[in-house]
PDB file of N, CA and C in Angstrom:
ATOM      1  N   UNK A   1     103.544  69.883  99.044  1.00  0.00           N
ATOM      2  CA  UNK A   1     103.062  70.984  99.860  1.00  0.00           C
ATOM      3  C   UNK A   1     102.459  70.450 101.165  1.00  0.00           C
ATOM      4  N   UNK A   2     101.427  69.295 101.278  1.00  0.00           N
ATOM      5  CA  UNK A   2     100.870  68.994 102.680  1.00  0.00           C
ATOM      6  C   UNK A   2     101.427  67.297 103.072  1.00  0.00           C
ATOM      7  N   UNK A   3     102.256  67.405 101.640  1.00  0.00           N
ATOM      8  CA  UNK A   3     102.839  65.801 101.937  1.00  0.00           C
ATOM      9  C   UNK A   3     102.926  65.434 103.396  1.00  0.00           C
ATOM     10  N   UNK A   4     104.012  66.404 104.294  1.00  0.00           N
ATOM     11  CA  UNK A   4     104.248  66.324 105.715  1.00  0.00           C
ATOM     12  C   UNK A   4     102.991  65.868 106.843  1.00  0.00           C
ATOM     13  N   UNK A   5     101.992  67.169 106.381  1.00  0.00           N
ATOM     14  CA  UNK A   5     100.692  66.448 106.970  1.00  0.00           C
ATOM     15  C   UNK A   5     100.052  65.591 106.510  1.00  0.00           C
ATOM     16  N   UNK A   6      99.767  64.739 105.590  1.00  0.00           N
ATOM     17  CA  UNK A   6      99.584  63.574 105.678  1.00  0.00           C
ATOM     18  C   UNK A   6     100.246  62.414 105.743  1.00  0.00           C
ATOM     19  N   UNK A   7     102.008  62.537 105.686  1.00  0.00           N
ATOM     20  CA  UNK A   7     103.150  61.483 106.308  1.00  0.00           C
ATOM     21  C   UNK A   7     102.332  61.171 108.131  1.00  0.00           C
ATOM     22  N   UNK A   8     102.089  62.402 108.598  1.00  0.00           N
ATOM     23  CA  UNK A   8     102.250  62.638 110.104  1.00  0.00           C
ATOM     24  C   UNK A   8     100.949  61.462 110.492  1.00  0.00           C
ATOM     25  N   UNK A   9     100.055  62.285 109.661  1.00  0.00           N
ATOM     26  CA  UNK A   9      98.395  61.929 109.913  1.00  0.00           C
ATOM     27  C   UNK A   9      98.233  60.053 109.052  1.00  0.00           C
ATOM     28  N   UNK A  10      99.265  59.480 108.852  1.00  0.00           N
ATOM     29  CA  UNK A  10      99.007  58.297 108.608  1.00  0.00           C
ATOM     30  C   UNK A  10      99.534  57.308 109.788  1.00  0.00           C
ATOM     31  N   UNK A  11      99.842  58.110 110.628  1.00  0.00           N
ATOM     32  CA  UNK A  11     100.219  57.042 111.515  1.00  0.00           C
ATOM     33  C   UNK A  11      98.649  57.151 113.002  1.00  0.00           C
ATOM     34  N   UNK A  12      98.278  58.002 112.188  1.00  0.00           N
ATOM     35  CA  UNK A  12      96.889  58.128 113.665  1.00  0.00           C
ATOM     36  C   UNK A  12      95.808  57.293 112.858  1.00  0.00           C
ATOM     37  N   UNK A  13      94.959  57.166 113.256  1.00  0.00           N
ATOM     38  CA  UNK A  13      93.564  56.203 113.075  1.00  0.00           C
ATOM     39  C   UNK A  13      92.646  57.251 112.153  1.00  0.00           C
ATOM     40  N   UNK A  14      92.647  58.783 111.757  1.00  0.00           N
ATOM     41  CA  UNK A  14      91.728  59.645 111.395  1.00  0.00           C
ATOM     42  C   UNK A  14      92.040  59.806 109.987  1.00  0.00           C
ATOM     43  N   UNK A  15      92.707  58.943 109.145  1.00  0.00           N
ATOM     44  CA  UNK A  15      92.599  58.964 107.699  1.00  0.00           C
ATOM     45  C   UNK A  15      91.709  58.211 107.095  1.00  0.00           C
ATOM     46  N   UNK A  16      90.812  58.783 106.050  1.00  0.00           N
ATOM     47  CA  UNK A  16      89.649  58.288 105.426  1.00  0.00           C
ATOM     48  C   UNK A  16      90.290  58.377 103.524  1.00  0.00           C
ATOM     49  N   UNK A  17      90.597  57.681 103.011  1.00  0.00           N
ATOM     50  CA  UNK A  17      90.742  57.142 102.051  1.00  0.00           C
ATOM     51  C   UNK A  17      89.873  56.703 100.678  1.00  0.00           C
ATOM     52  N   UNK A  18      90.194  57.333 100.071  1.00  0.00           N
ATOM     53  CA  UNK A  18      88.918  57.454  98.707  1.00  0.00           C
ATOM     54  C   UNK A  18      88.063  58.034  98.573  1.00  0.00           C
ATOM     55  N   UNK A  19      87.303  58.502  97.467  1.00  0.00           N
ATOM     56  CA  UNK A  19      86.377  59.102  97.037  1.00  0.00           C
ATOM     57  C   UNK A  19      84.615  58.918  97.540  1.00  0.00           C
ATOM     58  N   UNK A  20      84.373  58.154  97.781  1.00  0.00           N
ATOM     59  CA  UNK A  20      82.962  57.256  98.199  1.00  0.00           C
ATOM     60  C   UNK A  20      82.843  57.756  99.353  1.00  0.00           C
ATOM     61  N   UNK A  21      83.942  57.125 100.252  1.00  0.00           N
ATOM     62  CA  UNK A  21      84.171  57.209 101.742  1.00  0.00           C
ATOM     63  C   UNK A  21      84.197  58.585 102.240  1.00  0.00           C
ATOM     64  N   UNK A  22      84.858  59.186 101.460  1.00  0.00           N
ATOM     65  CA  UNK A  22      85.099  60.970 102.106  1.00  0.00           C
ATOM     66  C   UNK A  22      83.677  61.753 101.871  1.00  0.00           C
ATOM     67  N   UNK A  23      83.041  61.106 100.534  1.00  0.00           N
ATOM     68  CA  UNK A  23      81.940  61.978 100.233  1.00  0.00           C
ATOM     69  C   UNK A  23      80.970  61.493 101.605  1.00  0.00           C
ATOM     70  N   UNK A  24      81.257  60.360 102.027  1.00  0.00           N
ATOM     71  CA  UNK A  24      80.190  59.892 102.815  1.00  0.00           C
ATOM     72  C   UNK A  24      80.410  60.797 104.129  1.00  0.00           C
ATOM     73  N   UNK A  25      81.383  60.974 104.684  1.00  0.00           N
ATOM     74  CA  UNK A  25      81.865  61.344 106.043  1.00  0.00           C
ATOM     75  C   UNK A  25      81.071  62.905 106.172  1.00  0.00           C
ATOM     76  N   UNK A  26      81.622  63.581 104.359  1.00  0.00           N
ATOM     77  CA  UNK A  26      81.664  65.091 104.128  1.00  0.00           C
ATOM     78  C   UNK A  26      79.995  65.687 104.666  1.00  0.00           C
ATOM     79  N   UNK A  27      78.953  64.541 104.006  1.00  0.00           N
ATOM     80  CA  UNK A  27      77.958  64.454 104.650  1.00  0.00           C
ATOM     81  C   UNK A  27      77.376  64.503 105.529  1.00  0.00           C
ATOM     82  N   UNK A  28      77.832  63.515 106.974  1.00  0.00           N
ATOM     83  CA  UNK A  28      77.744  63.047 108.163  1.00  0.00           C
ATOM     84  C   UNK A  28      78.714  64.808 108.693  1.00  0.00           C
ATOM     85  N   UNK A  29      78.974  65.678 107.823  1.00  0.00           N
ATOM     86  CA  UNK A  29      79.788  66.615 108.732  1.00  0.00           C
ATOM     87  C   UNK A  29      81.123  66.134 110.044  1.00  0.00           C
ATOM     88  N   UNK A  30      81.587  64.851 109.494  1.00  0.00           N
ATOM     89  CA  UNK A  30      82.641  65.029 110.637  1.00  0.00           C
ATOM     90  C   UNK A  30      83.832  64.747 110.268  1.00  0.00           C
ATOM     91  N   UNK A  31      84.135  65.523 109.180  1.00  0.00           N
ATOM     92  CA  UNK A  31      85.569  65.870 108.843  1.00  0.00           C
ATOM     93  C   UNK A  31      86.411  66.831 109.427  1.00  0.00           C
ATOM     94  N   UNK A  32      87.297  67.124 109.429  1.00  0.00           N
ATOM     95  CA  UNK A  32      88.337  68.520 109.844  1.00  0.00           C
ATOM     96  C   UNK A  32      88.793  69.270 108.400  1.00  0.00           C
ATOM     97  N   UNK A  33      89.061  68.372 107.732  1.00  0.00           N
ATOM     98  CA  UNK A  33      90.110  68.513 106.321  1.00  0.00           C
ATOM     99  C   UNK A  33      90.049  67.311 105.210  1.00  0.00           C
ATOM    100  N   UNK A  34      89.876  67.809 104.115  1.00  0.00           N
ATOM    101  CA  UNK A  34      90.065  67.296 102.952  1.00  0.00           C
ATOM    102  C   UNK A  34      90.839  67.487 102.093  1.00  0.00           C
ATOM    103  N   UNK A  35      91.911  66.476 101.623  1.00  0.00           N
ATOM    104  CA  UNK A  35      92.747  66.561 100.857  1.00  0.00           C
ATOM    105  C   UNK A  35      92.437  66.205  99.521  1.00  0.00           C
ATOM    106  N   UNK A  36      92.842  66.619  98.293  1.00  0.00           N
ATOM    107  CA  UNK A  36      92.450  65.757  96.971  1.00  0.00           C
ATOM    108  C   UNK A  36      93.743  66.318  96.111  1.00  0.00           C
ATOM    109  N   UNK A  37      94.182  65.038  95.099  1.00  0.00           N
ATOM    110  CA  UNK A  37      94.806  64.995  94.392  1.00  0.00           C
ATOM    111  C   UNK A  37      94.498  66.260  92.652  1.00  0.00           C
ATOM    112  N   UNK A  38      95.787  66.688  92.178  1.00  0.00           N
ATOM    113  CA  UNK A  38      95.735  67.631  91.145  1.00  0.00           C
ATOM    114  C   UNK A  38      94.750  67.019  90.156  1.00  0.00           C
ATOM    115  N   UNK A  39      94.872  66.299  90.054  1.00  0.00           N
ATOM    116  CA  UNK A  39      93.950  65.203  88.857  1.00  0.00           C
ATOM    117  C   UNK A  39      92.361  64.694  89.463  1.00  0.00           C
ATOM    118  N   UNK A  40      91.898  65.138  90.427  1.00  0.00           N
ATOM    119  CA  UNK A  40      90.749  64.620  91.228  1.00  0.00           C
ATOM    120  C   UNK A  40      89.568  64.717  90.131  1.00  0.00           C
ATOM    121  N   UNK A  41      88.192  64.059  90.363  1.00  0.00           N
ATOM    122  CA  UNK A  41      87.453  64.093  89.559  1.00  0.00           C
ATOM    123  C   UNK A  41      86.891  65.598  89.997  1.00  0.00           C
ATOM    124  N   UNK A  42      86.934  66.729  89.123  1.00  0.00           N
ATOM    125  CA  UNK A  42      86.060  67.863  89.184  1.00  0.00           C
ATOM    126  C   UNK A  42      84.711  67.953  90.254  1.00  0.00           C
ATOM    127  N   UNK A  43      84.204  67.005  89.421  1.00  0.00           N
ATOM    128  CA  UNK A  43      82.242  67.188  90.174  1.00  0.00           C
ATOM    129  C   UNK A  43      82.697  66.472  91.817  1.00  0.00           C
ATOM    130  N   UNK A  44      83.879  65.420  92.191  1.00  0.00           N
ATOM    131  CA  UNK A  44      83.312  65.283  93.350  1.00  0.00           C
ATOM    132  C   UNK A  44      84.166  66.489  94.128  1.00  0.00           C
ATOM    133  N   UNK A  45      84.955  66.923  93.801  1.00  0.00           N
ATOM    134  CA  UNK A  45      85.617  68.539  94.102  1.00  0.00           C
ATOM    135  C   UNK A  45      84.883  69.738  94.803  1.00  0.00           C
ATOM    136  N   UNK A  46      84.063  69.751  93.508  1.00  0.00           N
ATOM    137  CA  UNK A  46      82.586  70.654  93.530  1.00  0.00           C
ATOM    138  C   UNK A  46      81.885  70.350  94.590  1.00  0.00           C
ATOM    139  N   UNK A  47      81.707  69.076  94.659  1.00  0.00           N
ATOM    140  CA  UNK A  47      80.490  68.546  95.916  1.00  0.00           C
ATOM    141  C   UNK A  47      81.415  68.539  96.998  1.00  0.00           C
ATOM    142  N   UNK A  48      82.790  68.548  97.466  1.00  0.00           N
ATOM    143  CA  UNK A  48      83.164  68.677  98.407  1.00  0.00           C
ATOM    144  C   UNK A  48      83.364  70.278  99.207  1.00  0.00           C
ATOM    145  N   UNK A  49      83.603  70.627  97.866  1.00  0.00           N
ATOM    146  CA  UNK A  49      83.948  72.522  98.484  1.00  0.00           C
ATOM    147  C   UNK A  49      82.131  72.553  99.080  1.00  0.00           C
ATOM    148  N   UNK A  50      81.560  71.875  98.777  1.00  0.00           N
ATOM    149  CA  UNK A  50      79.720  72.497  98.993  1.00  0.00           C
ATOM    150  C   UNK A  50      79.505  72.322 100.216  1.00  0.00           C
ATOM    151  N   UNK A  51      80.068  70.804 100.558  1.00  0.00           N
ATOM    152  CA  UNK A  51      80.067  70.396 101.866  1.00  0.00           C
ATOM    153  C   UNK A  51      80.679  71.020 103.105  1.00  0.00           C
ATOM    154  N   UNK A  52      81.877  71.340 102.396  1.00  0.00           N
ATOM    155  CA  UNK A  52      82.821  71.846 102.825  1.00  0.00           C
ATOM    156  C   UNK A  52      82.154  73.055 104.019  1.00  0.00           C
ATOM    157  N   UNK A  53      81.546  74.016 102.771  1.00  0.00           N
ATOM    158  CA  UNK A  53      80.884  75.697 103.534  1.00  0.00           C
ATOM    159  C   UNK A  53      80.072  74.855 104.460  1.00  0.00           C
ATOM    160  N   UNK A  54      78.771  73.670 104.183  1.00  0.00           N
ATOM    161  CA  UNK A  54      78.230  73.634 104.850  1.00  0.00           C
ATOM    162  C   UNK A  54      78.041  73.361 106.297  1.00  0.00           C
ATOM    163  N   UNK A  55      79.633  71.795 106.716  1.00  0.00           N
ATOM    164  CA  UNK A  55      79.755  71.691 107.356  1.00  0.00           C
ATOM    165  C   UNK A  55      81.366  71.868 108.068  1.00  0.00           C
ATOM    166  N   UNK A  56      81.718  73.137 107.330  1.00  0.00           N
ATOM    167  CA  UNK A  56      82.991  73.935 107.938  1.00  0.00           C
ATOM    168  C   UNK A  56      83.722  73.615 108.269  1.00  0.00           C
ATOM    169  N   UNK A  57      84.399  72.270 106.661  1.00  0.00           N
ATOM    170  CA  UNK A  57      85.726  72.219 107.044  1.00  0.00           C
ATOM    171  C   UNK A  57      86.850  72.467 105.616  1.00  0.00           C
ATOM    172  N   UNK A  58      87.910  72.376 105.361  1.00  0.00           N
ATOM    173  CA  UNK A  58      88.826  73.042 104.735  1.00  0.00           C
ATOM    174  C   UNK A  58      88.839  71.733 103.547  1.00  0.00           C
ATOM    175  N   UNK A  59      88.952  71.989 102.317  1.00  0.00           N
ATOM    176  CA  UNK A  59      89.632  71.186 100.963  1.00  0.00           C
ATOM    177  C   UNK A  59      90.223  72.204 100.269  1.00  0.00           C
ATOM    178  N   UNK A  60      91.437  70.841 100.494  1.00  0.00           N
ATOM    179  CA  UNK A  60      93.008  71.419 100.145  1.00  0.00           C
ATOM    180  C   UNK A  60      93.404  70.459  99.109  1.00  0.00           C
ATOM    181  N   UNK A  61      93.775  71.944  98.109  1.00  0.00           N
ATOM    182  CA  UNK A  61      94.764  70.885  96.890  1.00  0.00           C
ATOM    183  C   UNK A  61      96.150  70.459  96.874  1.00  0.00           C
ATOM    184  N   UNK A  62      96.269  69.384  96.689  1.00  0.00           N
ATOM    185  CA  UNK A  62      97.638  69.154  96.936  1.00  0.00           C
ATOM    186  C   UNK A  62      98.730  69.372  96.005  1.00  0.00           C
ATOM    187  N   UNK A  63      98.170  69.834  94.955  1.00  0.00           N
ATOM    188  CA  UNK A  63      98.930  69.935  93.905  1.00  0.00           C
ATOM    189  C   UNK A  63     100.044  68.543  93.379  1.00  0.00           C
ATOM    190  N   UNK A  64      99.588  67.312  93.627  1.00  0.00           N
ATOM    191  CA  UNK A  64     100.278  66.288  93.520  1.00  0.00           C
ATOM    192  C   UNK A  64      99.517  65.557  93.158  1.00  0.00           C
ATOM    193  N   UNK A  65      99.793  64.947  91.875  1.00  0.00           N
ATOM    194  CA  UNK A  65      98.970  63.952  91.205  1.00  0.00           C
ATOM    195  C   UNK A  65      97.983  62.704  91.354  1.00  0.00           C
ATOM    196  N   UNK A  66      96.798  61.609  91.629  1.00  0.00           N
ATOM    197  CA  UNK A  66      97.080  60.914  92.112  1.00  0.00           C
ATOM    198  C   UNK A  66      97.503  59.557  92.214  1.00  0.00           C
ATOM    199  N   UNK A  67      98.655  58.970  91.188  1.00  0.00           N
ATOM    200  CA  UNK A  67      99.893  58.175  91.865  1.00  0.00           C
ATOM    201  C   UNK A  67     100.834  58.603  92.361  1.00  0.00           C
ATOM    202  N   UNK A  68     101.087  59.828  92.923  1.00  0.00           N
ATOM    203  CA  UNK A  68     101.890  59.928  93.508  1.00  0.00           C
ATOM    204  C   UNK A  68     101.579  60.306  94.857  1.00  0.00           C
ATOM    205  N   UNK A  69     100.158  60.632  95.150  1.00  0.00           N
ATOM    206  CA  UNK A  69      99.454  60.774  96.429  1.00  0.00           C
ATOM    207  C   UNK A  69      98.982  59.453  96.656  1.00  0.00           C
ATOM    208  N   UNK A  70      99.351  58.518  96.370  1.00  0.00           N
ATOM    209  CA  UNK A  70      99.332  57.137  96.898  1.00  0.00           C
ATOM    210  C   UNK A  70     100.477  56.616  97.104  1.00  0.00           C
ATOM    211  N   UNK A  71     101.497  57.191  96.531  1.00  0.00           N
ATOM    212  CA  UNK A  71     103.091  56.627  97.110  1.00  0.00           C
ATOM    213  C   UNK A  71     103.094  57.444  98.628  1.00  0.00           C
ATOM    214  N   UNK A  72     102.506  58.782  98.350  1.00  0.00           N
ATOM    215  CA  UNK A  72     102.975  59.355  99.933  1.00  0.00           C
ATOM    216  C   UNK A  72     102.256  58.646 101.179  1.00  0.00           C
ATOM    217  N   UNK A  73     100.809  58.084 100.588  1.00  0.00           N
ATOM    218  CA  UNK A  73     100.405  57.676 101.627  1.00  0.00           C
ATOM    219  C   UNK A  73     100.611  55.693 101.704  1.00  0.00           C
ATOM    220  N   UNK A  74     101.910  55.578 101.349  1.00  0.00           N
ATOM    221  CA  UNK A  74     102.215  54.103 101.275  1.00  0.00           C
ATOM    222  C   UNK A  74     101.425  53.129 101.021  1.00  0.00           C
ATOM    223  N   UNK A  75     100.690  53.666 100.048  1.00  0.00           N
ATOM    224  CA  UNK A  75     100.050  52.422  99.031  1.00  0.00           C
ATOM    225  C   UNK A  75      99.861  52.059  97.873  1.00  0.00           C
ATOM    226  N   UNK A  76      99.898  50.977  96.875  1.00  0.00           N
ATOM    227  CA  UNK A  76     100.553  50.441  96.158  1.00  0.00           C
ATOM    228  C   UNK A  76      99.598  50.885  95.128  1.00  0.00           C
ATOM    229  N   UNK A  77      98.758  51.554  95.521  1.00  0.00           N
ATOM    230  CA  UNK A  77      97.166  52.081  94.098  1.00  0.00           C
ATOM    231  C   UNK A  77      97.119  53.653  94.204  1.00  0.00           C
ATOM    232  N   UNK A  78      96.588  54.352  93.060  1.00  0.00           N
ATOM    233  CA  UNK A  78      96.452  55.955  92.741  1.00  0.00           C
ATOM    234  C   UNK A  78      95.724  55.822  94.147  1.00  0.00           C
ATOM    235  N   UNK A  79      95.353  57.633  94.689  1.00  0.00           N
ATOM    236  CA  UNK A  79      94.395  58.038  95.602  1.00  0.00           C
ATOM    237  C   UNK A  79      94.584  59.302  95.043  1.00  0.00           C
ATOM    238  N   UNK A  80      93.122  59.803  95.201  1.00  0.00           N
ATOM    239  CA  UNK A  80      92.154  61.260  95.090  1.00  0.00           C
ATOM    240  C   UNK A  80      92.175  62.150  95.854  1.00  0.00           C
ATOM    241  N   UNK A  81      91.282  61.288  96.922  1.00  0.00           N
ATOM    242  CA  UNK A  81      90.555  62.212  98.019  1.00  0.00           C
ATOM    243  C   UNK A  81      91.370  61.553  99.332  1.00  0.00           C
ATOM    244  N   UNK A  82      91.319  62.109 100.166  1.00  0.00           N
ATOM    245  CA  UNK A  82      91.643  61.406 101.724  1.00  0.00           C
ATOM    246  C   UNK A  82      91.219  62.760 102.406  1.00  0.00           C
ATOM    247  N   UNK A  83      90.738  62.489 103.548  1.00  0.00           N
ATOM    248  CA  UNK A  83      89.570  63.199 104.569  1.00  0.00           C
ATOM    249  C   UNK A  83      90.397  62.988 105.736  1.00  0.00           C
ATOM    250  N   UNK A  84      89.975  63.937 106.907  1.00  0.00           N
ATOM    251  CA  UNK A  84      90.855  63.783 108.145  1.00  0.00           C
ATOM    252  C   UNK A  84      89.655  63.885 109.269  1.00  0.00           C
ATOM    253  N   UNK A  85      89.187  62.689 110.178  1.00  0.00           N
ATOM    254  CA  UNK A  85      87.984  62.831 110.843  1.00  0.00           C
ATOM    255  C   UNK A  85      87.962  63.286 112.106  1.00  0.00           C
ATOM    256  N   UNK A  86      87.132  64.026 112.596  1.00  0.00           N
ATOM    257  CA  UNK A  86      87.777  65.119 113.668  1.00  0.00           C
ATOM    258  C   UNK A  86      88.073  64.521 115.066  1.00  0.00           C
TER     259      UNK A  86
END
């Protein structure tokens, strides 16, 4: 479903990668978009939609597992979360 946008968005510098890292950014408010895998951990889900309202930006499910949201984003390990920084 957003495979395309994140094929596109891996060739720019504004991909944030993993769980830790995104929660950190989600914080700092300077995300655009959050992506997370069908399988994501629940609670950091939860804490992202929170962030999300607070600092008004979009998490989107991808409905794609995550090893296979690490093949799209050409790397050789599962991924969760990936963040898009504004």
């Amino acid at each position: 479903m957003y495979e395309e946008d994140i094929r596109k968005l891996l060739t720019t510098k504004k991909l944030i990668i993993g769980e830790d890292e995104v929660l950190k950014h989600a914080r700092k408010g300077t995300l655009t978009k959050v992506y997370h895998a069908s399988n994501a951990n629940k609670l950091v889900v939860a804490d992202l939609l929170k962030y999300g309202k607070l600092s008004n930006f979009e998490v989107l499910d991808t409905k794609v597992p995550n090893d296979d949201l690490g093949t799209v984003c050409k790397k050789p390990f599962s991924i969760s979360t990936i963040g898009v920084l504004k």
